[in-house]
C-alpha atoms as a PDB file:
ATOM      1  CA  UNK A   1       0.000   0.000   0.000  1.00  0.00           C
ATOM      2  CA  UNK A   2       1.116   4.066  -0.342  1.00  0.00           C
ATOM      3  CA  UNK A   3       3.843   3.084  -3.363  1.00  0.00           C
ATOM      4  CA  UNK A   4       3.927   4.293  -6.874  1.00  0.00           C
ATOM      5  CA  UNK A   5       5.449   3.148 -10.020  1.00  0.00           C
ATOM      6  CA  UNK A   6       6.120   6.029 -12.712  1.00  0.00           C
ATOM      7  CA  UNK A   7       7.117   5.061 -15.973  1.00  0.00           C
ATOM      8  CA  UNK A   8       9.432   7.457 -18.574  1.00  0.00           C
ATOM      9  CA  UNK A   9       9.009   7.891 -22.588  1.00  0.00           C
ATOM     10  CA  UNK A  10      12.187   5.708 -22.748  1.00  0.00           C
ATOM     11  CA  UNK A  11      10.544   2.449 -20.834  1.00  0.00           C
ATOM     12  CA  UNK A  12      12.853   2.959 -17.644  1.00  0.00           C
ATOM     13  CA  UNK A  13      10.840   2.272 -14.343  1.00  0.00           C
ATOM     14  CA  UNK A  14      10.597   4.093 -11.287  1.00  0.00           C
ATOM     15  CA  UNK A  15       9.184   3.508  -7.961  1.00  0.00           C
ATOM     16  CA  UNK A  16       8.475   5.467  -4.175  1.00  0.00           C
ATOM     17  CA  UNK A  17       6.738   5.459  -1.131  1.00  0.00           C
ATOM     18  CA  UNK A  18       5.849   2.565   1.265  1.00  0.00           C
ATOM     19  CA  UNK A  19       8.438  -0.361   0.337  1.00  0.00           C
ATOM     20  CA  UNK A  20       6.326  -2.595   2.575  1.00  0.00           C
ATOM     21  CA  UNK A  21       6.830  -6.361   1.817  1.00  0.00           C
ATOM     22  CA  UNK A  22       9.454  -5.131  -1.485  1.00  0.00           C
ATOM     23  CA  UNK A  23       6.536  -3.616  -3.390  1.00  0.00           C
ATOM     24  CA  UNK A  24       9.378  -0.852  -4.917  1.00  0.00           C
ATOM     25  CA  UNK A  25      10.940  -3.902  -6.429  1.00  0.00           C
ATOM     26  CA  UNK A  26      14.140  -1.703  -4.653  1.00  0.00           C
ATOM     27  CA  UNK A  27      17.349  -4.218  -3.843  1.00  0.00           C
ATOM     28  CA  UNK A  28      18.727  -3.145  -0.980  1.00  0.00           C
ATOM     29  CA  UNK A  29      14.898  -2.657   0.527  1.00  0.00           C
ATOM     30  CA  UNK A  30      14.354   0.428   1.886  1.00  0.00           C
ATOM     31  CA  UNK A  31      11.621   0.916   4.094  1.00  0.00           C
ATOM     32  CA  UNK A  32      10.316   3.989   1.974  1.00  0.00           C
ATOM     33  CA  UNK A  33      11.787   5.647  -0.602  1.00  0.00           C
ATOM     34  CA  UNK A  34      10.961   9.188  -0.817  1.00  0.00           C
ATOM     35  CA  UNK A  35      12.391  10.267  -4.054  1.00  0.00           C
ATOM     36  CA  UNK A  36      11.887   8.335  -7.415  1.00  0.00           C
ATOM     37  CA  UNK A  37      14.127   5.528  -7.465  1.00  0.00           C
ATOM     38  CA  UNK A  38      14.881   3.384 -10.625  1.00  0.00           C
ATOM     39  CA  UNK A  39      13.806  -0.042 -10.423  1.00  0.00           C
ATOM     40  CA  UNK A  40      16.382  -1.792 -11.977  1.00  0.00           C
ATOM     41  CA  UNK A  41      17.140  -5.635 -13.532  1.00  0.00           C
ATOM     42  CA  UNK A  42      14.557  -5.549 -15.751  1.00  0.00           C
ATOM     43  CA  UNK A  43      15.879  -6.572 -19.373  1.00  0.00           C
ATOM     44  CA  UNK A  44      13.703  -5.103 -21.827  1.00  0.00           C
ATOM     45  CA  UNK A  45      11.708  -1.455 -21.638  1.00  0.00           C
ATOM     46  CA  UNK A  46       8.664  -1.236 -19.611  1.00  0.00           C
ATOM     47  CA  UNK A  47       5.179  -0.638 -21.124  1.00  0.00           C
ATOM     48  CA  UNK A  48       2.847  -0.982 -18.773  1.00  0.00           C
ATOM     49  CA  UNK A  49       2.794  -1.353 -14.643  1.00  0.00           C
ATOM     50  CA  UNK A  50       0.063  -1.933 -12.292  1.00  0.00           C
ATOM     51  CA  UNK A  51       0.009  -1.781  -8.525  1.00  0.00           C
ATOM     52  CA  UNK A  52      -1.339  -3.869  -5.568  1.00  0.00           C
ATOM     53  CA  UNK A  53      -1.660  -3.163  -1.803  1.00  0.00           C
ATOM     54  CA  UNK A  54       2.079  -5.117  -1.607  1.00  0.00           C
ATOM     55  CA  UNK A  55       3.207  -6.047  -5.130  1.00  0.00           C
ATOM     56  CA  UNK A  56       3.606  -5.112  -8.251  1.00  0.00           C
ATOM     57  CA  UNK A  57       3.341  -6.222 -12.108  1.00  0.00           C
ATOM     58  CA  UNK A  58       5.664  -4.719 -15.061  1.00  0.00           C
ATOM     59  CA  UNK A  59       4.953  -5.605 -18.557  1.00  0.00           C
ATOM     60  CA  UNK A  60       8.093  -5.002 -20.760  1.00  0.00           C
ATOM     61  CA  UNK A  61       7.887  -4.029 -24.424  1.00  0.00           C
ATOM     62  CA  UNK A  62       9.292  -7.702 -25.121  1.00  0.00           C
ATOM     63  CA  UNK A  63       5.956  -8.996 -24.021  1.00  0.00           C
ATOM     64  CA  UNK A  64       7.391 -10.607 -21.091  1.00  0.00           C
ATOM     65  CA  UNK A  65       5.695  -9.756 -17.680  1.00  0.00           C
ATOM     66  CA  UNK A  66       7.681  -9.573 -14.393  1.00  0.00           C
ATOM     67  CA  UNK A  67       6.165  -9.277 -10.811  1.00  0.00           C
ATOM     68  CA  UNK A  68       7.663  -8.398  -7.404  1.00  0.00           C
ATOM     69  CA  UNK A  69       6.222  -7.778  -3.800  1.00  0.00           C
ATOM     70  CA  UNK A  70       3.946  -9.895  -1.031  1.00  0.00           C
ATOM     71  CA  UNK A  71       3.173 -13.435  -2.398  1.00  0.00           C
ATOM     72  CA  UNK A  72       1.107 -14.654   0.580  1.00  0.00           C
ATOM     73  CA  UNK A  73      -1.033 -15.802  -1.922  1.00  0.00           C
ATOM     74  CA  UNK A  74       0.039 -16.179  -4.945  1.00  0.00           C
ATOM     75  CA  UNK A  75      -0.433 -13.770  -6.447  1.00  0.00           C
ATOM     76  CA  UNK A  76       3.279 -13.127  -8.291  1.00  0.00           C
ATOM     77  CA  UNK A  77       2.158 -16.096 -10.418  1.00  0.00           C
ATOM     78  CA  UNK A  78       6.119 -17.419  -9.884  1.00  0.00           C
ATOM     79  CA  UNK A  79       4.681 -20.953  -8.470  1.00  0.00           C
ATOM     80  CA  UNK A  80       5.518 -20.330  -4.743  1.00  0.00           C
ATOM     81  CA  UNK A  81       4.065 -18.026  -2.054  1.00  0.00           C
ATOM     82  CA  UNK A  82       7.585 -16.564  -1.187  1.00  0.00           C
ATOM     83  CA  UNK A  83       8.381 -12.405  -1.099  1.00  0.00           C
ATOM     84  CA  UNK A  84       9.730 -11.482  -3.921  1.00  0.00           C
ATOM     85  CA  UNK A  85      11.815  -8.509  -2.922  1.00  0.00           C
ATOM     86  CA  UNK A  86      13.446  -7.311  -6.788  1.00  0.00           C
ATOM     87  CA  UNK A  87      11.214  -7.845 -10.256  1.00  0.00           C
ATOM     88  CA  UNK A  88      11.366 -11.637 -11.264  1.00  0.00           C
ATOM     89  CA  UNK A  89       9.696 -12.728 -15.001  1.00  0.00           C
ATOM     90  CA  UNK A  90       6.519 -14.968 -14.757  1.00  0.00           C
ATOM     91  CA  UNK A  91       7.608 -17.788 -16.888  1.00  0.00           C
ATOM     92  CA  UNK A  92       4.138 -18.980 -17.306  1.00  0.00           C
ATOM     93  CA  UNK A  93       2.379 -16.206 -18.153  1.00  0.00           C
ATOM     94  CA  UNK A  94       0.869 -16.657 -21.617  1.00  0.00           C
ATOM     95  CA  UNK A  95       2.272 -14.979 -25.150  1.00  0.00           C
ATOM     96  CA  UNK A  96       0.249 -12.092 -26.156  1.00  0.00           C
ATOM     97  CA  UNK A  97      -0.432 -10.381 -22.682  1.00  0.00           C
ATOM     98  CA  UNK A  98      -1.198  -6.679 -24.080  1.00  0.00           C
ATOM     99  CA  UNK A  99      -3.161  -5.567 -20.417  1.00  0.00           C
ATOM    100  CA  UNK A 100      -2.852  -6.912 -16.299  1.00  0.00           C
ATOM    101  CA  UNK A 101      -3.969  -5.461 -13.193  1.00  0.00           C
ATOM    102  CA  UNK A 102      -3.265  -6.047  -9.356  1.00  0.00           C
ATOM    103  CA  UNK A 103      -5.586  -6.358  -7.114  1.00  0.00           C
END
């Protein structure tokens, strides 16, 4: 909850506020990040992001979709319910994905 993710023209990603549960995607993890900081390891552009309370999605110009944050249920789609404290690709997320939401 309280973060934001800002994306530039040129696909780079940026993130702030509450860093609760690695929602920033920040490595270190701050507890809050009060300035825009660039979420990095992310091979490809971003096109679209989308927050939760506690994670986070990134879909990359590639196609490829990457998630990061709390995982108490699931919801990372990465096939365990572990914290995921930096942006890790979805590997079975389906071709094609043009739109995703958190919720």
């Amino acid at each position: 909850m309280y973060h934001v993710l800002a994306v530039t023209e040129g696909g780079e990603l940026y993130a702030w506020g509450a860093n609760d549960r690695g929602a920033l995607g920040l490595d270190p993890m701050p507890r809050t990040a009060l300035l825009p900081c660039r979420v990095s390891l992310l091979p490809s552009p971003v096109a679209r992001v989308s927050c939760g309370d506690w994670h986070s999605l990134a879909l990359l110009e590639d196609g490829s979709l990457y998630s990061w944050g709390a995982n108490n249920r699931g919801q990372l789609g990465l096939g365990t319910k572990e914290l995921q404290k930096v942006p890790r690709r979805v590997e079975g997320a389906p071709a094609g994905i043009s739109q995703m939401r958190c919720g």
